[in-house]
Protein backbone atom coordinates (compact mmCIF):
# COMPACT_ATOMS: atom_id res chain seq x y z
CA UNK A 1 97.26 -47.09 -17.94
CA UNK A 2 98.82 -50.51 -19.08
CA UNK A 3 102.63 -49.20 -18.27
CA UNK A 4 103.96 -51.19 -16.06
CA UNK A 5 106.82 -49.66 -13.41
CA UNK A 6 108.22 -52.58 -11.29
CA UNK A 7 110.08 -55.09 -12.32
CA UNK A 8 108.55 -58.28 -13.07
CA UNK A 9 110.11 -60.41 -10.70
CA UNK A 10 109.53 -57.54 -7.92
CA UNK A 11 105.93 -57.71 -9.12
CA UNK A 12 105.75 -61.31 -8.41
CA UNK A 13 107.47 -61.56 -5.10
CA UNK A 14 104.32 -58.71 -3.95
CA UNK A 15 101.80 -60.89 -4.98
CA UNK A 16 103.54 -64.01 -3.32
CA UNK A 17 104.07 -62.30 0.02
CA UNK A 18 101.79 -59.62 0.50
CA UNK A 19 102.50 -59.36 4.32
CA UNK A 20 106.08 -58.48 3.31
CA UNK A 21 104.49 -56.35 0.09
CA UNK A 22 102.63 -54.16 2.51
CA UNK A 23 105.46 -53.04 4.70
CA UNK A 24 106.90 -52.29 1.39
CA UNK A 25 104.12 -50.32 0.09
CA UNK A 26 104.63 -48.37 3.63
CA UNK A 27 107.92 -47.34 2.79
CA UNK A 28 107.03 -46.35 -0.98
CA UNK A 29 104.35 -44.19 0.48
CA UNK A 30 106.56 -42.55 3.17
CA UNK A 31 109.11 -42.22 0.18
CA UNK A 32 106.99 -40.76 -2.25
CA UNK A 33 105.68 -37.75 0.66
CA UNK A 34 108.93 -36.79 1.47
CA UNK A 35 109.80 -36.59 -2.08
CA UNK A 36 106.74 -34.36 -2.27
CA UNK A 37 107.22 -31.96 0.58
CA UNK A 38 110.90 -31.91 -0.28
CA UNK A 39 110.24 -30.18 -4.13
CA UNK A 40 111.68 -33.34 -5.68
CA UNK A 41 107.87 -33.40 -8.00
CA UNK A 42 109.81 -35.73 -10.85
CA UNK A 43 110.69 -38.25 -8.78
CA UNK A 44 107.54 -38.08 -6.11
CA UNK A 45 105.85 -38.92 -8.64
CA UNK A 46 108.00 -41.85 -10.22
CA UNK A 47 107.83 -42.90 -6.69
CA UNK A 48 104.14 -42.47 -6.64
CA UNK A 49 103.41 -44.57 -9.91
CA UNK A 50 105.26 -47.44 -7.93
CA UNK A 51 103.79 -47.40 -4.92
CA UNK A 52 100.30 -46.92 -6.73
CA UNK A 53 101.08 -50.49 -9.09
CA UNK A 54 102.61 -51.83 -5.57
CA UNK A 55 99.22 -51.11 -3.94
CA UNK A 56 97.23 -52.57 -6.73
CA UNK A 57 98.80 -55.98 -6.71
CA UNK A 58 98.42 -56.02 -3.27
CA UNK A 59 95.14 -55.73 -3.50
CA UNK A 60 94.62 -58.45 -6.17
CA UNK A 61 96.79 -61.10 -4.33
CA UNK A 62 95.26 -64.23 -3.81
CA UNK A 63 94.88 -64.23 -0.13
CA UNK A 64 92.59 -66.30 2.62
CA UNK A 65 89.54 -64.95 3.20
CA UNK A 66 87.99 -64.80 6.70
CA UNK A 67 86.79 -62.71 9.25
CA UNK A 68 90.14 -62.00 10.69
CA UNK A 69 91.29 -60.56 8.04
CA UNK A 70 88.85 -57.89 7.35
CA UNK A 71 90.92 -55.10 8.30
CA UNK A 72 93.64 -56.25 6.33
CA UNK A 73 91.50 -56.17 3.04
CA UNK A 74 90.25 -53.12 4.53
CA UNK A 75 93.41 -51.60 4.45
CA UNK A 76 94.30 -52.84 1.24
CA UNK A 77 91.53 -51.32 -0.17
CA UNK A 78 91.69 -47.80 1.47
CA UNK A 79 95.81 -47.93 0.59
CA UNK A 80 94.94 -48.32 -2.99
CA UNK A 81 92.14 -45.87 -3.50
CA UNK A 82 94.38 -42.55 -1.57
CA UNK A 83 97.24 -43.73 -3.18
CA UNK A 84 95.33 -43.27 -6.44
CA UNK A 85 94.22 -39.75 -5.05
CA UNK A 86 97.39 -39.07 -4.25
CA UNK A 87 99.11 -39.69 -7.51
CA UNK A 88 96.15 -37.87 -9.27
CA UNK A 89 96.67 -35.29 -7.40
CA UNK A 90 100.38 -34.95 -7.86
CA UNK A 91 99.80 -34.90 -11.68
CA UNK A 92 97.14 -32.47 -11.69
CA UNK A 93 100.15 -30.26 -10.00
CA UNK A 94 101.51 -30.67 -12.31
CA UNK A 95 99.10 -29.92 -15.40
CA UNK A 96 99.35 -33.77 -16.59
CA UNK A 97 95.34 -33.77 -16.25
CA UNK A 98 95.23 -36.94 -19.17
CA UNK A 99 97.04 -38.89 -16.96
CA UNK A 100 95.90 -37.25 -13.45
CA UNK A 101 91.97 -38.82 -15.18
CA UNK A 102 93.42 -41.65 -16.40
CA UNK A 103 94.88 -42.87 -12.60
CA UNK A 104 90.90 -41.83 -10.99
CA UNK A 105 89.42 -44.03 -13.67
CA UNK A 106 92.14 -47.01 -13.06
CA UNK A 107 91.28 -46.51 -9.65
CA UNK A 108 87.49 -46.63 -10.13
CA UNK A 109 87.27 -49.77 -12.78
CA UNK A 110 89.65 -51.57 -10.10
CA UNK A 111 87.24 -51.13 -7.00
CA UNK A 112 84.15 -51.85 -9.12
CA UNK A 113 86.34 -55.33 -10.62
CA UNK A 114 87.04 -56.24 -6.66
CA UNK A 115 83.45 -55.69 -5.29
CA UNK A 116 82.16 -58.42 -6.19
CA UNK A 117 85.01 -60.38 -4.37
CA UNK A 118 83.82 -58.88 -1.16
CA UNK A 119 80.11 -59.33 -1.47
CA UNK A 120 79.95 -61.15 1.58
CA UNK A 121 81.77 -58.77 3.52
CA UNK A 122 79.12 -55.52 3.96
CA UNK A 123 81.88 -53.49 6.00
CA UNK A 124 84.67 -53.96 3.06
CA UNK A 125 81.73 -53.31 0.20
CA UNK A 126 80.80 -49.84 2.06
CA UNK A 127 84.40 -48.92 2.31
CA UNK A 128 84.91 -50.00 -1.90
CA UNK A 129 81.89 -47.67 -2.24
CA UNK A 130 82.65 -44.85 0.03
CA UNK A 131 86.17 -44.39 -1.46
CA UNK A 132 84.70 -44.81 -5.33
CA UNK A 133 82.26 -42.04 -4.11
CA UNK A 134 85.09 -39.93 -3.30
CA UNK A 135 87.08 -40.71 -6.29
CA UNK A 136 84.30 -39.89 -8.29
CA UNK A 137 83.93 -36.38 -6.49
CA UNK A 138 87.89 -35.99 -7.13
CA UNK A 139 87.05 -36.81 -10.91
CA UNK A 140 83.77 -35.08 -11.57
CA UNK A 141 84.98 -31.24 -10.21
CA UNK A 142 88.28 -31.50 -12.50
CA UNK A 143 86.30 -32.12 -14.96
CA UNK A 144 83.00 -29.08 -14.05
CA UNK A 145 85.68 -26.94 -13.79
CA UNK A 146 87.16 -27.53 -17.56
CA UNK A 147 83.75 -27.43 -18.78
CA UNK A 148 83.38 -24.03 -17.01
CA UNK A 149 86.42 -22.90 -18.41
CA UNK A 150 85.71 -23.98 -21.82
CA UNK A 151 82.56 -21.94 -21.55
CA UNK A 152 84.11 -18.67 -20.41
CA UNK A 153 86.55 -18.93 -23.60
């Protein structure tokens, strides 16, 4: 998934201020819900591609490491991995499954490419793993169940 939905500059201004970024990424996410629960599924999940890319950059910004800021990466990391979910999710609803697969495994290769950043942080390296466990167990059932299917047929 190398398309890129925010604007450049808009791209660079997250990375530069990710404080700022994640109230943004907030607002996406409280956007793209309501958009959800309100039937508007073309633009949920417009909104949802955003705040996904919005939640990855955040997550690669260069930032100070230390102690203190655990629970931000924390939170980072949690932000991005449900927001995957989420988008997944809304594709699968609507029967894009290519690209519903495509955002679980963008969402796994990134947490694997940001453990190693963490290794001296075990709560932050459980979280990475607990929510690439779960991603996995979103993937792996989509994909028992086509292999089901495709048996039945």
């Amino acid at each position: 998934m190398n398309v890129q939905r925010l604007c450049p500059v808009y791209r660079k201004w997250l990375q530069l201020n990710p404080s700022n970024a994640r109230q943004h990424r907030y607002a996406m996410q409280a956007q793209t819900q309501q958009a959800h629960q309100q039937g508007k599924l073309d633009y949920a999940r417009e909104l949802g591609y955003q705040t996904f890319e919005a939640a990855k950059v955040i997550l690669n910004a260069l930032q100070p490491t230390s102690s203190q800021k655990v629970s931000v990466v924390q939170e980072d990391v949690l932000a991005f991995g449900t927001m995957g979910m989420y988008l997944s999710s809304l594709l699968a609803q609507e029967h894009k499954k290519q690209e519903s697969h495509a955002i679980l495994q963008e969402c796994q290769q990134q947490l694997i490419a940001i453990l190693p950043l963490h290794a001296t942080n075990p709560s932050v390296c459980k979280l990475i793993a607990a929510i690439q466990h779960t991603v996995e167990q979103t993937y792996e059932p989509q994909n028992s169940r086509q292999l089901a299917s495709a048996a039945l047929h």
